[in-house]
Protein backbone atom coordinates (compact mmCIF):
# COMPACT_ATOMS: atom_id res chain seq x y z
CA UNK A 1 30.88 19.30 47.93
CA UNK A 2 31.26 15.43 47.55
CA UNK A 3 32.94 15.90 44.36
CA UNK A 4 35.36 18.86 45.86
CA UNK A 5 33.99 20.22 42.71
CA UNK A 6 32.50 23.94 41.83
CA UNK A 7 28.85 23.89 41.36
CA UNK A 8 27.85 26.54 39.24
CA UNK A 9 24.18 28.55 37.97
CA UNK A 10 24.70 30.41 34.55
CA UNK A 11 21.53 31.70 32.66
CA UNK A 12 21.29 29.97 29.11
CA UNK A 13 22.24 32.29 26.85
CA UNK A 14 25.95 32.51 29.05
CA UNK A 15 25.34 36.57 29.68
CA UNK A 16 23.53 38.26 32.15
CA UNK A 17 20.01 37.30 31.07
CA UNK A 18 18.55 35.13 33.65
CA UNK A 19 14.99 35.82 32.35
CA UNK A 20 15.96 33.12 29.32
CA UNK A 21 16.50 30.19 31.88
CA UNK A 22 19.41 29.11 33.53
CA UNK A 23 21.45 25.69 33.54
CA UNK A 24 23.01 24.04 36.65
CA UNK A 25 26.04 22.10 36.59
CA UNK A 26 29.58 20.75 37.98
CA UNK A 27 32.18 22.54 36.46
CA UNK A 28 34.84 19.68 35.66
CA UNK A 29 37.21 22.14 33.94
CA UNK A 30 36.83 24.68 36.70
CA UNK A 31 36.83 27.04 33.41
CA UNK A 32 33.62 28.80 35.38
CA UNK A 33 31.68 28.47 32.05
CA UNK A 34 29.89 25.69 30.99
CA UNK A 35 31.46 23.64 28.71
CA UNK A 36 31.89 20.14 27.12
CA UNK A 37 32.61 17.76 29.57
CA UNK A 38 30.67 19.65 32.12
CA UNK A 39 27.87 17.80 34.39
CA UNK A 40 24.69 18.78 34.11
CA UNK A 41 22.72 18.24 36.94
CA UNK A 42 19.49 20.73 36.05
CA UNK A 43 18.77 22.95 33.04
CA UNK A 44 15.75 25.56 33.22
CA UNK A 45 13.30 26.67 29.99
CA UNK A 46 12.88 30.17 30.01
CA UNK A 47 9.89 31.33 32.79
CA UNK A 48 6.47 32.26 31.24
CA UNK A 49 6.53 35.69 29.55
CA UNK A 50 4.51 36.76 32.43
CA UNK A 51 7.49 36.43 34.89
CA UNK A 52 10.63 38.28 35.34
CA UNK A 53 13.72 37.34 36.59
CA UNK A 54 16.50 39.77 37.40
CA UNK A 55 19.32 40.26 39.77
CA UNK A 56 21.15 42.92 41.62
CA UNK A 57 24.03 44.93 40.69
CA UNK A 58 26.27 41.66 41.29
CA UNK A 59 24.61 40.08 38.65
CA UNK A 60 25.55 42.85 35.76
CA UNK A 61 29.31 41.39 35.62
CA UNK A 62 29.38 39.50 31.97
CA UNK A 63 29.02 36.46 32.24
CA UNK A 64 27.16 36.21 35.17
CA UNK A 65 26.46 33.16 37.33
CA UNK A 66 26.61 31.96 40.93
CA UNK A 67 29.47 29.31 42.23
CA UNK A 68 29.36 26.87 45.08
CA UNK A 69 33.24 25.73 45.60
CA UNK A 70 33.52 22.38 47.46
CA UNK A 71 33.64 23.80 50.37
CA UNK A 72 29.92 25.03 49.73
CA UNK A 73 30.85 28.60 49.97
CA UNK A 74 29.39 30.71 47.24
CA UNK A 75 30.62 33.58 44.88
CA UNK A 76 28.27 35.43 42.90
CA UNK A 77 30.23 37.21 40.02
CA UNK A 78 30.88 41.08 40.04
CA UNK A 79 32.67 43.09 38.16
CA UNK A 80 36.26 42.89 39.89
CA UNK A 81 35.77 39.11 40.90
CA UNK A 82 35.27 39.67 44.43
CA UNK A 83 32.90 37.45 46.79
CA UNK A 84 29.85 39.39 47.30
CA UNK A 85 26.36 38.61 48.27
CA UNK A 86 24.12 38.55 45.33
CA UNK A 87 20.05 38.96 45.04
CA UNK A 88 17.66 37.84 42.29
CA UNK A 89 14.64 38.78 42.07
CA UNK A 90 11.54 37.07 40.22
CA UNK A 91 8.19 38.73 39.76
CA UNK A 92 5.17 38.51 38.00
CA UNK A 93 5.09 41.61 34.86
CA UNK A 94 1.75 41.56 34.95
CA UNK A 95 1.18 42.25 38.56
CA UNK A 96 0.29 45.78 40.28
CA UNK A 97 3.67 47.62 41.21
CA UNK A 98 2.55 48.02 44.82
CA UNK A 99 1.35 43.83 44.94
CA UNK A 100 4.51 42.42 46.79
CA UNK A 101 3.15 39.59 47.46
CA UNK A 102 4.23 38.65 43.69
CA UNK A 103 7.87 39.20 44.13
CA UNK A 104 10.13 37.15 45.37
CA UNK A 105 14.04 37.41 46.93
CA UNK A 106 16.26 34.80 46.62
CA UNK A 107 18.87 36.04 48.61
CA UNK A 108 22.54 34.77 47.88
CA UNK A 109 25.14 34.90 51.28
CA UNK A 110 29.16 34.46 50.64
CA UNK A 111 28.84 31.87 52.95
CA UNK A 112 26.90 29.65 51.00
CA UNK A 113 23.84 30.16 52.62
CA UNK A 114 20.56 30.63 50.38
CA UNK A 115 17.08 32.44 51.67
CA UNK A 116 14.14 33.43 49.90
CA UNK A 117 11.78 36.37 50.97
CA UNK A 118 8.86 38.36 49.92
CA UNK A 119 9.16 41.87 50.27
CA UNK A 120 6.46 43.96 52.14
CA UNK A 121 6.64 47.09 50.95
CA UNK A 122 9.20 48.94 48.37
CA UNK A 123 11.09 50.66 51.46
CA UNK A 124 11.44 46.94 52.78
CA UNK A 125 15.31 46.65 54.30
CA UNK A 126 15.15 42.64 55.27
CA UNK A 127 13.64 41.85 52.09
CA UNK A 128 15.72 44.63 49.44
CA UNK A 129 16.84 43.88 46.30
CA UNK A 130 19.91 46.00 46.47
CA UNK A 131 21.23 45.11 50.04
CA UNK A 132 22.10 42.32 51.75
């Protein structure tokens, strides 16, 4: 927002696979891709094979990423382009399927806003990984 700049979160391999790590940076170009010239500000190794890290159907568009404009609204890329609220989900692999307390929800608002929740149970509507 200082910079009037997009911010922007694109998993490494510049796909939809956030599982490999993701890098974080001010897209100078606005070319919503990172690219020479770009400013990195964070880059992140791929999480311990022992964690998963997936995202909602927002998240399927190729390539997939989240934006911050400098207005700090976000837009999580779908498949048309539109805003949309986005969800990623990271969990441990080797956990019991019914052990929620291994999961969590980052959950990603149009508006920019940015929560993070543990889900209680698989029927769980505030914490879903499908809604809002």
């Amino acid at each position: 927002m200082k910079r009037n700049m997009n911010a922007m979160v694109v998993p490494t391999n510049k796909d939809t696979d956030w599982s490999k790590g993701w890098i974080v940076f001010v897209d100078v170009d606005r070319s919503a891709t990172y690219s020479t010239g770009d400013i990195v500000v964070m880059e992140q190794e791929a999480p311990p094979s022992y964690i998963t890290v997936s995202g909602n159907s927002f998240f399927a568009a190729s390539p997939s990423y989240v934006m911050y404009d400098g207005s700090g609204f976000s837009k999580v890329k779908t498949g048309s382009g539109d805003l949309a609220n986005g969800t990623l989900t990271i969990s441990r692999n080797d956990a019991a399927s019914t052990d929620y307390s291994q999961i969590r929800r980052i959950k990603i608002a149009i508006t920019g806003s940015v929560r993070i929740c543990t889900p209680k149970s698989a029927s769980d509507t505030a914490c879903s990984a499908t809604g809002d």
